[in-house]
C-alpha atoms as a PDB file:
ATOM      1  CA  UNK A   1     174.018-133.963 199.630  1.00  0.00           C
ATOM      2  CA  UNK A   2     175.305-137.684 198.970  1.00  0.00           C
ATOM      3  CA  UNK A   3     178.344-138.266 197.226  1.00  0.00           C
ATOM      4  CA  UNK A   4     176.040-139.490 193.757  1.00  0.00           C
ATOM      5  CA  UNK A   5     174.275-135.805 193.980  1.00  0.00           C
ATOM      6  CA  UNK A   6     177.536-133.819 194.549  1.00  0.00           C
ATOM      7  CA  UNK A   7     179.290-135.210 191.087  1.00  0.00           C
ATOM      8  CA  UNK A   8     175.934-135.041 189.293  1.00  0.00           C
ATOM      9  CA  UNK A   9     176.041-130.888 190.436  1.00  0.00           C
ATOM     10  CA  UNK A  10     180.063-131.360 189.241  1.00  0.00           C
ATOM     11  CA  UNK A  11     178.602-132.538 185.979  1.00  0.00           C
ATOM     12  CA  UNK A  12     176.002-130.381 185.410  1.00  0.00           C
ATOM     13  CA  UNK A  13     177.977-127.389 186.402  1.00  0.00           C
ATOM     14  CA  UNK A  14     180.601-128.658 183.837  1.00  0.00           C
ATOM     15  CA  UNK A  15     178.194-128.858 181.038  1.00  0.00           C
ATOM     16  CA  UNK A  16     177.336-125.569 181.482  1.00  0.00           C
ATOM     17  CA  UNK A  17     180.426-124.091 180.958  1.00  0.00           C
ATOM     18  CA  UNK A  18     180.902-125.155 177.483  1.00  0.00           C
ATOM     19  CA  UNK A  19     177.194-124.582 176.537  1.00  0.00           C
ATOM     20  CA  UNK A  20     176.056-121.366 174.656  1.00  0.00           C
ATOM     21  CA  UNK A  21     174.603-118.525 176.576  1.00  0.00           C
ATOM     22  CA  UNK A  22     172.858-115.564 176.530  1.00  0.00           C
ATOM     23  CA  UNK A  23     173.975-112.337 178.539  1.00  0.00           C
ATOM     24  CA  UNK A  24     170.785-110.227 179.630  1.00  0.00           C
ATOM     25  CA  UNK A  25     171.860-106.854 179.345  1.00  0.00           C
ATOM     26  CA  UNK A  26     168.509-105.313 180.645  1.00  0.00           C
ATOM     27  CA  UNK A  27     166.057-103.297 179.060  1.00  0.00           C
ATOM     28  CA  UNK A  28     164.973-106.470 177.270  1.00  0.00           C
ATOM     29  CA  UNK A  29     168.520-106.315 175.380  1.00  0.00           C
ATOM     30  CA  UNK A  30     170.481-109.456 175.145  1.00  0.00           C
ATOM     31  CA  UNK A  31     173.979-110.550 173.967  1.00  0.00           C
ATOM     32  CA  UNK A  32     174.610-113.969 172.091  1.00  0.00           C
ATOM     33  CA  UNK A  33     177.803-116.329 173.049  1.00  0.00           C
ATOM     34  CA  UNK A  34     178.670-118.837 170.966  1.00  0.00           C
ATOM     35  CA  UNK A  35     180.693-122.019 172.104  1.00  0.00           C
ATOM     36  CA  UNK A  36     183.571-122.430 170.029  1.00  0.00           C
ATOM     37  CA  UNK A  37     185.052-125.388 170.149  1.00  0.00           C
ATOM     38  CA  UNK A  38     189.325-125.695 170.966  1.00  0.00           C
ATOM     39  CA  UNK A  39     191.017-127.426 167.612  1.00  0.00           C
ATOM     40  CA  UNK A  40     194.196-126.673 165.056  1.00  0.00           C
ATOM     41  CA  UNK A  41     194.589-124.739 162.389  1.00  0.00           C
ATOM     42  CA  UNK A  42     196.908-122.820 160.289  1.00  0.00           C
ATOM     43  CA  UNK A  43     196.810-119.444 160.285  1.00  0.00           C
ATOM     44  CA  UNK A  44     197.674-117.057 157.369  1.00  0.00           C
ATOM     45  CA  UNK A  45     197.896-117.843 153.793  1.00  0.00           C
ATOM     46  CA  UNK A  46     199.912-120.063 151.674  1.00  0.00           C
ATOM     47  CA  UNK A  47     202.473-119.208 148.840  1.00  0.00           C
ATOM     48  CA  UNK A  48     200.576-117.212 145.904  1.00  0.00           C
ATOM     49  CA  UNK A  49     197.638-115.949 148.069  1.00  0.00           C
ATOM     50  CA  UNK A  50     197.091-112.997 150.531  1.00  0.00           C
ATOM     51  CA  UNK A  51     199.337-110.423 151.789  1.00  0.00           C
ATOM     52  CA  UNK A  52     203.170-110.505 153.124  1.00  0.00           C
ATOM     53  CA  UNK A  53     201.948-109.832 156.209  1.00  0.00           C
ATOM     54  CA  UNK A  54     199.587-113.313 156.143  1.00  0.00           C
ATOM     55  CA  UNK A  55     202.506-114.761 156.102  1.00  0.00           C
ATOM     56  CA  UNK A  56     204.037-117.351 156.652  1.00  0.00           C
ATOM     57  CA  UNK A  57     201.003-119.659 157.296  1.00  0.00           C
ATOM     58  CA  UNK A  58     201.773-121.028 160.830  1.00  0.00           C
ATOM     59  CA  UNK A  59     199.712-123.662 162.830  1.00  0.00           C
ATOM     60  CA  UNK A  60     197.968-122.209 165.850  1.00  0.00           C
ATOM     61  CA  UNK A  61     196.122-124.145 168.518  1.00  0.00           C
ATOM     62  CA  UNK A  62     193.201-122.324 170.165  1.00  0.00           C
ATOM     63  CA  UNK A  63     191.657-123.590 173.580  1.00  0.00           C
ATOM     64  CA  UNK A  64     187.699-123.801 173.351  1.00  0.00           C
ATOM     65  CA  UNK A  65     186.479-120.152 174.682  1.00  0.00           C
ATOM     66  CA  UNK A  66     182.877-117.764 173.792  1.00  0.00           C
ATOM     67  CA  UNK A  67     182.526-115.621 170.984  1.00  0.00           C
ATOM     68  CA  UNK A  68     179.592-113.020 170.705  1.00  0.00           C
ATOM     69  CA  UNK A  69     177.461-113.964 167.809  1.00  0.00           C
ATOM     70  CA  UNK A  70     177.333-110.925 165.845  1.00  0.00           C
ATOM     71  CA  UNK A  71     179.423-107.723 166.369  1.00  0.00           C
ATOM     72  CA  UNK A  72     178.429-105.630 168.934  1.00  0.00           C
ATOM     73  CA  UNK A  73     174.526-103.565 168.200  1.00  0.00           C
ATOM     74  CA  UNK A  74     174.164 -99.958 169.183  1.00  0.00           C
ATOM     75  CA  UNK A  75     171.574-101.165 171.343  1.00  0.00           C
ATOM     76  CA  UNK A  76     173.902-103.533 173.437  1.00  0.00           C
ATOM     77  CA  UNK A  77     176.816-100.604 173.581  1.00  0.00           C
ATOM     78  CA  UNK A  78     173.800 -98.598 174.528  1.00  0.00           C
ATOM     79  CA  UNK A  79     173.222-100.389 177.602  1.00  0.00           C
ATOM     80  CA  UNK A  80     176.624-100.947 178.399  1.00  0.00           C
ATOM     81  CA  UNK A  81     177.711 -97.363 177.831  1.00  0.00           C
ATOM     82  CA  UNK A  82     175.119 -95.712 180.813  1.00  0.00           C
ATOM     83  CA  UNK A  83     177.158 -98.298 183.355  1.00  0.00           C
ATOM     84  CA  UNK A  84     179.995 -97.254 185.877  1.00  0.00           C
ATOM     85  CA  UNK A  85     182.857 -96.658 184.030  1.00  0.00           C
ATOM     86  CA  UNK A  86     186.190 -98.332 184.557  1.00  0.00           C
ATOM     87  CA  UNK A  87     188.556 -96.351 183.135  1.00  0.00           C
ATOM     88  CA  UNK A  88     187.138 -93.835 180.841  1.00  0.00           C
ATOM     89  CA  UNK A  89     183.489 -92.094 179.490  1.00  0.00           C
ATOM     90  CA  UNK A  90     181.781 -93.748 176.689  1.00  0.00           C
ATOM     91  CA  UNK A  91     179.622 -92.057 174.364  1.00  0.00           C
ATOM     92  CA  UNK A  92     176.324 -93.351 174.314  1.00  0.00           C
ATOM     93  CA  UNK A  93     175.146 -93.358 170.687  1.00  0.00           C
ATOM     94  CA  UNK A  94     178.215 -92.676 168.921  1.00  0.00           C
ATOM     95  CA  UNK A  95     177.416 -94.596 165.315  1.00  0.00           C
ATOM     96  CA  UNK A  96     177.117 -93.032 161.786  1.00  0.00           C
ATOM     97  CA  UNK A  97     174.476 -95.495 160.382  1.00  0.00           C
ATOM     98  CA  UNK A  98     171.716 -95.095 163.329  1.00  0.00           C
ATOM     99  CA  UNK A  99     169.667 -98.404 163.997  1.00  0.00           C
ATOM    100  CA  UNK A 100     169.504-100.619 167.489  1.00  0.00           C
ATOM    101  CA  UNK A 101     170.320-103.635 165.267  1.00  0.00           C
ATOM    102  CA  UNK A 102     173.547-102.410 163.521  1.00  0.00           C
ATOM    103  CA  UNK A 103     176.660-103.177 164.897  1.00  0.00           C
ATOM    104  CA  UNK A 104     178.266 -99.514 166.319  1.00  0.00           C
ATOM    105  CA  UNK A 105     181.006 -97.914 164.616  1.00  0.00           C
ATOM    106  CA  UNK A 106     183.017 -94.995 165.565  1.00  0.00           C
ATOM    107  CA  UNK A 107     184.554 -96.683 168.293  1.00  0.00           C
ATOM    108  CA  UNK A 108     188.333 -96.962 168.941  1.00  0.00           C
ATOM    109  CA  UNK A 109     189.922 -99.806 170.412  1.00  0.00           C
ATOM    110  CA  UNK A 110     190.483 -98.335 173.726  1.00  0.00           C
ATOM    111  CA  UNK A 111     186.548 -97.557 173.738  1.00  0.00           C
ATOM    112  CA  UNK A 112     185.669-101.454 173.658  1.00  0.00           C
ATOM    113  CA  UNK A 113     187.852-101.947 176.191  1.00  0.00           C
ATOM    114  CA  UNK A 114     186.077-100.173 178.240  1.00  0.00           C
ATOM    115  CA  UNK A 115     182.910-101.827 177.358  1.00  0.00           C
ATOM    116  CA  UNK A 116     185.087-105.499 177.910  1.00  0.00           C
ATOM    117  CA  UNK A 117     185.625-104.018 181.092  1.00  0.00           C
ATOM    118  CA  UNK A 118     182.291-102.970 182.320  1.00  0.00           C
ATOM    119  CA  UNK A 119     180.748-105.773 180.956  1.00  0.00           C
ATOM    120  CA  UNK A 120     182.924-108.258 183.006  1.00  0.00           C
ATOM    121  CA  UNK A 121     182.362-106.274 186.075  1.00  0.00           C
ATOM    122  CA  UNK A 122     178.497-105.403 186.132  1.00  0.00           C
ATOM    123  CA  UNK A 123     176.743-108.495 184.114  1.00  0.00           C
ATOM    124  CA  UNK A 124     175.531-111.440 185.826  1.00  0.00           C
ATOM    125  CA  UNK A 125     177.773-114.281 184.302  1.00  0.00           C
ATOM    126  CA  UNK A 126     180.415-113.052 187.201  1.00  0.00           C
ATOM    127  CA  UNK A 127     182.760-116.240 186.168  1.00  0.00           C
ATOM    128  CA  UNK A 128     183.104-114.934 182.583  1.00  0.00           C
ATOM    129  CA  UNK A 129     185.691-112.488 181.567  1.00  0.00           C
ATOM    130  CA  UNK A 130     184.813-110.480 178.161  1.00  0.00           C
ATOM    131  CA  UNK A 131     187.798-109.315 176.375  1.00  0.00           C
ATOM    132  CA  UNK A 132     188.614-108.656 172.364  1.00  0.00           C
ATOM    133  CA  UNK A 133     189.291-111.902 170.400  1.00  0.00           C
ATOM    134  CA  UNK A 134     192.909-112.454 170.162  1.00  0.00           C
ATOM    135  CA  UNK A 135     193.713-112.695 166.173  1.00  0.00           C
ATOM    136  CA  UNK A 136     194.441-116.409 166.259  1.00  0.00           C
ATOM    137  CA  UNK A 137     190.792-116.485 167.861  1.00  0.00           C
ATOM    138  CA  UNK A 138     189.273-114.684 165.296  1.00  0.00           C
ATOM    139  CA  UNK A 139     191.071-116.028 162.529  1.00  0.00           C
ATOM    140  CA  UNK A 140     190.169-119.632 163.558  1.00  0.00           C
ATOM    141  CA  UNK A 141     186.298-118.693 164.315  1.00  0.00           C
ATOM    142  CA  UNK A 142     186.079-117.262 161.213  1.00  0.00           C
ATOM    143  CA  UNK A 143     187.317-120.407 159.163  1.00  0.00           C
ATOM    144  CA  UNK A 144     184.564-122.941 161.433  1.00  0.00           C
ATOM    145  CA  UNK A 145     187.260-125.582 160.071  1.00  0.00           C
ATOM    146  CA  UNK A 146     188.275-128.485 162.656  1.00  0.00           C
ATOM    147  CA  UNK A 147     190.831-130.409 161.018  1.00  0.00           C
ATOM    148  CA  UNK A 148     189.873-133.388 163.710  1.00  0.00           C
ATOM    149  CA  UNK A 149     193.069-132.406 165.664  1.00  0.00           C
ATOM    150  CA  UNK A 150     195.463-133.081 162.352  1.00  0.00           C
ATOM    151  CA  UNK A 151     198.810-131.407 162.862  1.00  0.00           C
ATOM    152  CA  UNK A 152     200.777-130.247 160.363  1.00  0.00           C
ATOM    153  CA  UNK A 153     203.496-130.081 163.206  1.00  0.00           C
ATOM    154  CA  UNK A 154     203.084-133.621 164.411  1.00  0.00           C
ATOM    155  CA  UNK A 155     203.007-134.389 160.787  1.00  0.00           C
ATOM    156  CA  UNK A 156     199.421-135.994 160.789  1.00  0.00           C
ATOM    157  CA  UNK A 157     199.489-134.136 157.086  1.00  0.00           C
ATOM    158  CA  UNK A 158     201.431-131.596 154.991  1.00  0.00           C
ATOM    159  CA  UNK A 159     200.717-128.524 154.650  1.00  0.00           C
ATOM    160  CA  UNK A 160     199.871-128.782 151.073  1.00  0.00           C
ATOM    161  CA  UNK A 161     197.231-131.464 152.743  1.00  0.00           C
ATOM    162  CA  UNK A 162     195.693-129.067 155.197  1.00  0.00           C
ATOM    163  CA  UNK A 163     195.325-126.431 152.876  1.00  0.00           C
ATOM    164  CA  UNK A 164     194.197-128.529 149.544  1.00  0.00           C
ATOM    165  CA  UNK A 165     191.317-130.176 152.527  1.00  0.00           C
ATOM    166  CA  UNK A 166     190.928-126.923 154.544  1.00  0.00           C
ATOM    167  CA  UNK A 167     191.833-123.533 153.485  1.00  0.00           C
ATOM    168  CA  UNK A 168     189.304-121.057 151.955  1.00  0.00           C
ATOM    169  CA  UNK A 169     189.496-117.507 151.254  1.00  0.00           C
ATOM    170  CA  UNK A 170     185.634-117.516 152.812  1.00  0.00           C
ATOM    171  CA  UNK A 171     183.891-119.642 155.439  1.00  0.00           C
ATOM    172  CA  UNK A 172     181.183-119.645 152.456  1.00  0.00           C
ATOM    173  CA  UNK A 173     183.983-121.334 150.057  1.00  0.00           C
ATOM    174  CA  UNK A 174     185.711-120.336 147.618  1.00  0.00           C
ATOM    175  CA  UNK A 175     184.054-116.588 146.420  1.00  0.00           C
ATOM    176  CA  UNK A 176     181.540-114.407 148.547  1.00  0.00           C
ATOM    177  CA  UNK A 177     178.338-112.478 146.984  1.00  0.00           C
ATOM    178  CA  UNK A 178     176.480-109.706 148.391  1.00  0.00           C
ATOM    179  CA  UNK A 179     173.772-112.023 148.911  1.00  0.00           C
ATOM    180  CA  UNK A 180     175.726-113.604 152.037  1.00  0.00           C
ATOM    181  CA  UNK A 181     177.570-110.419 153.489  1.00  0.00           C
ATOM    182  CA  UNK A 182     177.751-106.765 153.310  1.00  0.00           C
ATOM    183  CA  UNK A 183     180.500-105.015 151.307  1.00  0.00           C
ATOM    184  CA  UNK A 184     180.954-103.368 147.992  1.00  0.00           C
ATOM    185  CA  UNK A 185     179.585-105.116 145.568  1.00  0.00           C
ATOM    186  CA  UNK A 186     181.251-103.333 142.849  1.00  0.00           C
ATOM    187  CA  UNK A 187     184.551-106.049 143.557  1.00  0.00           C
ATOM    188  CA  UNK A 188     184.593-109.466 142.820  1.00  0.00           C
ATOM    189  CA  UNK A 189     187.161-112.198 144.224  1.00  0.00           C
ATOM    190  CA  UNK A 190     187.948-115.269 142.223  1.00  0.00           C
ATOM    191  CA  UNK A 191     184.778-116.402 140.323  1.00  0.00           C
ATOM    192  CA  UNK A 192     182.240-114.128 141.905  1.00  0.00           C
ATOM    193  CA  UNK A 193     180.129-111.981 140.608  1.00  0.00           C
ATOM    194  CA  UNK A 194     179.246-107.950 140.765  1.00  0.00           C
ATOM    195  CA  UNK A 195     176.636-106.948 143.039  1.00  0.00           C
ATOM    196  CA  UNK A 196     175.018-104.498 145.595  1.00  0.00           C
ATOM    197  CA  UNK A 197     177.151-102.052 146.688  1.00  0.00           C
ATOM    198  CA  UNK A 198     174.694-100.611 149.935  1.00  0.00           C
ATOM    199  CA  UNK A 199     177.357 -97.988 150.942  1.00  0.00           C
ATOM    200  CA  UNK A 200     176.113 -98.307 154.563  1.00  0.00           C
ATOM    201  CA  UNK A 201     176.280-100.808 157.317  1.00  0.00           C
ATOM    202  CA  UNK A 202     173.251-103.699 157.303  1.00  0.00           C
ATOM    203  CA  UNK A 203     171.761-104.854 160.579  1.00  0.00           C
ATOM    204  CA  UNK A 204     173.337-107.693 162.190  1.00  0.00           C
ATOM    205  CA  UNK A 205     172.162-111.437 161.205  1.00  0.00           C
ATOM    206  CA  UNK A 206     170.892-109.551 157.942  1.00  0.00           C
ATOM    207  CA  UNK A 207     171.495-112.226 155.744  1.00  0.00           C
ATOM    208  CA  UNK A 208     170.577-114.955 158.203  1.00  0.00           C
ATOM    209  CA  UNK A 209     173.900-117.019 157.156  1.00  0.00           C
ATOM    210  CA  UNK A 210     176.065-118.155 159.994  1.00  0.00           C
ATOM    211  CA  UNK A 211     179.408-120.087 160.022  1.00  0.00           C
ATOM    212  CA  UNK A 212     179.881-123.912 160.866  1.00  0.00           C
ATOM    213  CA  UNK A 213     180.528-122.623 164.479  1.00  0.00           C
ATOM    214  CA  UNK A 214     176.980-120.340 164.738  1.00  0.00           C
ATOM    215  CA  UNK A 215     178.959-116.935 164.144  1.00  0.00           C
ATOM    216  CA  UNK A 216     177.392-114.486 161.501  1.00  0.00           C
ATOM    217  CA  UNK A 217     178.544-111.632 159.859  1.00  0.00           C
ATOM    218  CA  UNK A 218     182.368-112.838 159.534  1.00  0.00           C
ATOM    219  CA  UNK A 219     182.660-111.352 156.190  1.00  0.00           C
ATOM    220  CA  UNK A 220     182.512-107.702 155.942  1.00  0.00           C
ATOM    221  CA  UNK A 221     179.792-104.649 157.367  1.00  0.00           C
ATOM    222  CA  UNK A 222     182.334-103.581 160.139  1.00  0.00           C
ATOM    223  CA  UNK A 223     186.154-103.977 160.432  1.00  0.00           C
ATOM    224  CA  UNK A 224     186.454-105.758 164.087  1.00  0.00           C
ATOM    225  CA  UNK A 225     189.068-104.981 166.642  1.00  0.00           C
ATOM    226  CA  UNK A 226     191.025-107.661 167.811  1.00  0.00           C
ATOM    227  CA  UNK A 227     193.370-107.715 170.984  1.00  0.00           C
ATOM    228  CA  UNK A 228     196.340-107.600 169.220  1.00  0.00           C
ATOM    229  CA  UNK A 229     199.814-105.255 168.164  1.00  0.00           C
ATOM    230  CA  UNK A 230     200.498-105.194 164.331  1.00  0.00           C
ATOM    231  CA  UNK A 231     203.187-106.806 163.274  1.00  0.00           C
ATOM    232  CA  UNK A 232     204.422-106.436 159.385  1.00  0.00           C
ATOM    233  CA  UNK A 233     204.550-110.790 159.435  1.00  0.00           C
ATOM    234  CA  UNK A 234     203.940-113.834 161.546  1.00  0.00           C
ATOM    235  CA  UNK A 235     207.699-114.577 162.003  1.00  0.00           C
ATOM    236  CA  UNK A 236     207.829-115.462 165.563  1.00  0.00           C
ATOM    237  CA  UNK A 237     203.970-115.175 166.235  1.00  0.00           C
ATOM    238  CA  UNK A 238     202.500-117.459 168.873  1.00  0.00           C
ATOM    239  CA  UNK A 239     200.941-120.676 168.409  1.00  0.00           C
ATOM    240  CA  UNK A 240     198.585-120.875 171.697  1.00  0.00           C
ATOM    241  CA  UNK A 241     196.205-118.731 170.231  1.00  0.00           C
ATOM    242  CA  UNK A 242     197.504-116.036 172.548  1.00  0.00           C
ATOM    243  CA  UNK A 243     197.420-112.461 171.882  1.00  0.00           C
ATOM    244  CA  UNK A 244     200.516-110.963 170.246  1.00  0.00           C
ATOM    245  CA  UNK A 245     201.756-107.874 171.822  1.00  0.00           C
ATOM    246  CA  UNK A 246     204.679-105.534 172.070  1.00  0.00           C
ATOM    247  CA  UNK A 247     205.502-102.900 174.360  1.00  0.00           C
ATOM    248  CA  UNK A 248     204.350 -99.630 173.772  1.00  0.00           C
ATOM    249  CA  UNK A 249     202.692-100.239 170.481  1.00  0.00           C
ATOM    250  CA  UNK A 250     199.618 -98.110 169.494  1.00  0.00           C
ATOM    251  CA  UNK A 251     198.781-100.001 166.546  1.00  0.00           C
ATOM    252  CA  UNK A 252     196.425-102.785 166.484  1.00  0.00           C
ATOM    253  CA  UNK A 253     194.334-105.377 164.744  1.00  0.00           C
ATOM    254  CA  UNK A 254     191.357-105.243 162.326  1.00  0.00           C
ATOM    255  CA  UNK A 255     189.864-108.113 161.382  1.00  0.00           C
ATOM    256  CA  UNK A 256     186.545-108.626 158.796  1.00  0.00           C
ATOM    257  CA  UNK A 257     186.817-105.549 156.135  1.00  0.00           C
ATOM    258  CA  UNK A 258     183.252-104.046 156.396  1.00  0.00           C
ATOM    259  CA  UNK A 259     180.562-102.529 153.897  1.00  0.00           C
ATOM    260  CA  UNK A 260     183.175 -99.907 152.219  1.00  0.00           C
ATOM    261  CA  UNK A 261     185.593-102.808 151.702  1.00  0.00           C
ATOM    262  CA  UNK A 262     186.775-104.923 148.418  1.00  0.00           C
ATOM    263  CA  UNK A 263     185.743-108.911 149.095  1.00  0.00           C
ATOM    264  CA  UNK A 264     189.803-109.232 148.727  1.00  0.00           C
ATOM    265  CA  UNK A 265     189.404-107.210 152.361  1.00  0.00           C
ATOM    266  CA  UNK A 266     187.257-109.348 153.677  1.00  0.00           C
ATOM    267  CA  UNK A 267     188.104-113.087 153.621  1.00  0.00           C
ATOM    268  CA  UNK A 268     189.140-115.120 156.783  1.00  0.00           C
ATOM    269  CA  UNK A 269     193.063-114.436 156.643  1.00  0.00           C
ATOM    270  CA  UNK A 270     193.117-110.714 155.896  1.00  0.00           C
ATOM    271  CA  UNK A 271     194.197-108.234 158.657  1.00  0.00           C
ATOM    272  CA  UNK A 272     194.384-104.779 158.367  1.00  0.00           C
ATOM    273  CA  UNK A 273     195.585-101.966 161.159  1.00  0.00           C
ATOM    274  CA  UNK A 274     194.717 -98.499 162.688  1.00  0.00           C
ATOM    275  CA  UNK A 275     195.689 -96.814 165.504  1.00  0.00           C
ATOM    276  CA  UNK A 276     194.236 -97.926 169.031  1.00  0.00           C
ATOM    277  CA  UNK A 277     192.442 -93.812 169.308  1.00  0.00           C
ATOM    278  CA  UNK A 278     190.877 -93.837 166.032  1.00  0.00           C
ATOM    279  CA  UNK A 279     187.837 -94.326 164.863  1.00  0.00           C
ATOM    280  CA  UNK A 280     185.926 -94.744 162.067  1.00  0.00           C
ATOM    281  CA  UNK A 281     182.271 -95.329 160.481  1.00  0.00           C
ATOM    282  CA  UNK A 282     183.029 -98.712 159.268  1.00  0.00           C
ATOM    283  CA  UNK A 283     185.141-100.012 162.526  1.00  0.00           C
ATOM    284  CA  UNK A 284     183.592-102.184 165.473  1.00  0.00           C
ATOM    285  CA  UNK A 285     183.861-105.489 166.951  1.00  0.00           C
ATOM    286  CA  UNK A 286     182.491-108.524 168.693  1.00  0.00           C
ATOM    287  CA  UNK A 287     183.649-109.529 172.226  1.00  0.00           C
ATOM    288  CA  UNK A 288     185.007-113.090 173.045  1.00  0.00           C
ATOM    289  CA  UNK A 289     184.942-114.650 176.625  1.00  0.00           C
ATOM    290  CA  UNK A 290     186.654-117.100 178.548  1.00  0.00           C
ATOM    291  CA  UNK A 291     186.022-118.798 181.900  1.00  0.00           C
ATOM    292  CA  UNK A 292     187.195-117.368 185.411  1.00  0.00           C
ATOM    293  CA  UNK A 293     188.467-120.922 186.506  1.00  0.00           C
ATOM    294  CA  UNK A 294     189.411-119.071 190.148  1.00  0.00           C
ATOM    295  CA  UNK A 295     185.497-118.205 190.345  1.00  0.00           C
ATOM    296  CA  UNK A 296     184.765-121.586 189.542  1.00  0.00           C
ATOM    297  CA  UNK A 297     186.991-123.450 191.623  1.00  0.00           C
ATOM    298  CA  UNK A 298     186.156-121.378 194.464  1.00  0.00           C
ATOM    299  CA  UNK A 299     182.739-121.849 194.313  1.00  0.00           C
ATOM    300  CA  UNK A 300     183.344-125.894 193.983  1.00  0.00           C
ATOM    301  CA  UNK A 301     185.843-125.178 196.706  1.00  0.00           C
ATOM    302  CA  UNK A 302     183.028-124.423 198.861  1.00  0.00           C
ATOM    303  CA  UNK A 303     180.687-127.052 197.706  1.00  0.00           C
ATOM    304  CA  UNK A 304     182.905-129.839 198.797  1.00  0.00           C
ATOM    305  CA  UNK A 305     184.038-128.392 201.658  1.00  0.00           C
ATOM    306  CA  UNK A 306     180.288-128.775 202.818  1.00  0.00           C
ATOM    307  CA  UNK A 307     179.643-131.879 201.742  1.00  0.00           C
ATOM    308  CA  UNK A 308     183.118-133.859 202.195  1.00  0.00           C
ATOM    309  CA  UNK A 309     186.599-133.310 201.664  1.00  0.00           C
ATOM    310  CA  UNK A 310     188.883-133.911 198.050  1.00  0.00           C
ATOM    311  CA  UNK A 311     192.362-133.642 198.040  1.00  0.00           C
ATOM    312  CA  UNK A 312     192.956-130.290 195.920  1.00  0.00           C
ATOM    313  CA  UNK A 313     194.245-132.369 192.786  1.00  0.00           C
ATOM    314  CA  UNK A 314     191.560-134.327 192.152  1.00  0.00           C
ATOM    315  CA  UNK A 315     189.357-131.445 192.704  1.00  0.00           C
ATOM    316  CA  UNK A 316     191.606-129.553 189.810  1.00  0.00           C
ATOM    317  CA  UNK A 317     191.204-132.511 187.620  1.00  0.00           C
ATOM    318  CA  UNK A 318     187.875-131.951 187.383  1.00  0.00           C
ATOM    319  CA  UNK A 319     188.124-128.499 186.287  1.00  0.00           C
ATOM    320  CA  UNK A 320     191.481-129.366 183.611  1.00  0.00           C
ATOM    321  CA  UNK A 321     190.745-128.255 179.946  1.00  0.00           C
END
């Protein structure tokens, strides 16, 4: 291979690790990944809106990484569930509502875990780890808003700015209606409307709305888990986009609000919280991934060491995000 052929395979290779793909789970049962794209935002809510505990509204930036497209089917956790375990048993069909194509419920967090786990051990994207979204991730995938890189912190803009341009209770806009998302119907939020209150959980992609960044069902059916320890506030939360945790904690993150759920429940900045054993028949989640850079660089290690030799920093300025 000629120097022109190697950095065309560089390229290529490149491209597709920021491209969407599709995880074949067997049994003709696939899982969606959405790119989502790195970018700034501010997390929580401002003055007069939300919860104490959305507050105070922080800016966050969030490197580009994968988010599953919908929550998690009964028909993916299926096939996950009858792989090695990890660390613990999971129960093959352990959902309320029974249908391939709704998400499962009745899972705790320590349940997808194990399913994170298996599914970054046994599927064939071996340079992908799966995980739970951290809350900054889900937060910021929820809202599909790039701000084209404005910082409130660099002060590109006020907040005031970001949040007259920006913030919205719903990636929709303003209100939600049970014509775009699953919950009771019986609530309104701002200028919406009463509607359908289905009392059950609807298949995913039911409504066939998705989010500026491809992601559907944002808004309510199941309550997703996200990586993260409650905390009663964001005082001193990060602003990488990491996951916040503290030691020993048992309590973590729901994000979403789901069919049983107020539309107040279920816009972009509201969390809620539950113990990491419990589980419930309105609880999920959706998986995010990142890329194994080791994997990677190894494997572009061994490219140019058959071809011809790069000193190690230019070959990990290729790979630099």
């Amino acid at each position: 291979m000629n120097s022109k052929e190697l950095i065309v395979e560089i390229l290529k290779k490149l491209t597709r690790e920021t491209q969407p793909y599709t995880e074949d789970l067997g049994g003709g049962v696939c899982l969606e990944m959405v790119a989502i794209p790195g970018g700034k935002f501010m997390m929580g809510t401002p003055r007069g809106e939300g919860r104490d505990s959305e507050k105070p509204q922080h800016e966050v930036t969030v490197q580009p990484f994968f988010m599953g497209k919908y929550p998690i089917t009964q028909a993916q956790w299926r096939a996950i569930s009858f792989l090695p375990k990890v660390k613990k048993d999971l129960e093959p069909a352990p959902s309320y509502f029974k249908g391939y194509n709704r998400p499962v419920e009745q899972v705790s967090w320590d349940d997808a875990q194990e399913f994170c786990n298996r599914l970054s051990k046994y599927t064939k994207h071996t340079d992908k780890e799966y995980r739970l979204p951290t809350e900054a991730e889900w937060e910021y995938a929820c809202r599909s808003v790039i701000s084209h890189q404005s910082s409130v912190i660099s002060k590109e803009l006020t907040v005031e700015e970001w949040n007259q341009q920006y913030n919205q209770p719903f990636h929709f806009g303003e209100t939600i209606s049970t014509e775009l998302a699953n919950y009771d119907g019986n609530y309104t939020y701002g200028r919406g409307v009463k509607g359908e209150n289905r009392g059950q959980t609807t298949p995913v992609g039911y409504f066939k709305v998705t989010n500026n960044f491809g992601l559907s069902d944002m808004h309510g059916n199941v309550w997703e888990w996200c990586q993260d320890d409650w905390h009663e506030n964001y005082e001193g939360a990060p602003t990488d986009g990491s996951a916040r945790v503290s030691e020993n904690s048992s309590i973590k993150v729901l994000r979403s609000g789901s069919w049983a759920d107020s539309p107040y429940n279920c816009r972009s900045a509201y969390h809620s919280k539950l113990s990491r054993d419990r589980s419930y028949f309105n609880c999920g989640f959706r998986v995010a991934s990142y890329k194994n850079w080791g994997s990677i660089i190894e494997q572009l290690s061994d490219l140019f060491k058959n071809n011809f030799l790069l000193p190690q920093p230019l070959l990990c300025t290729f790979y630099r995000t």
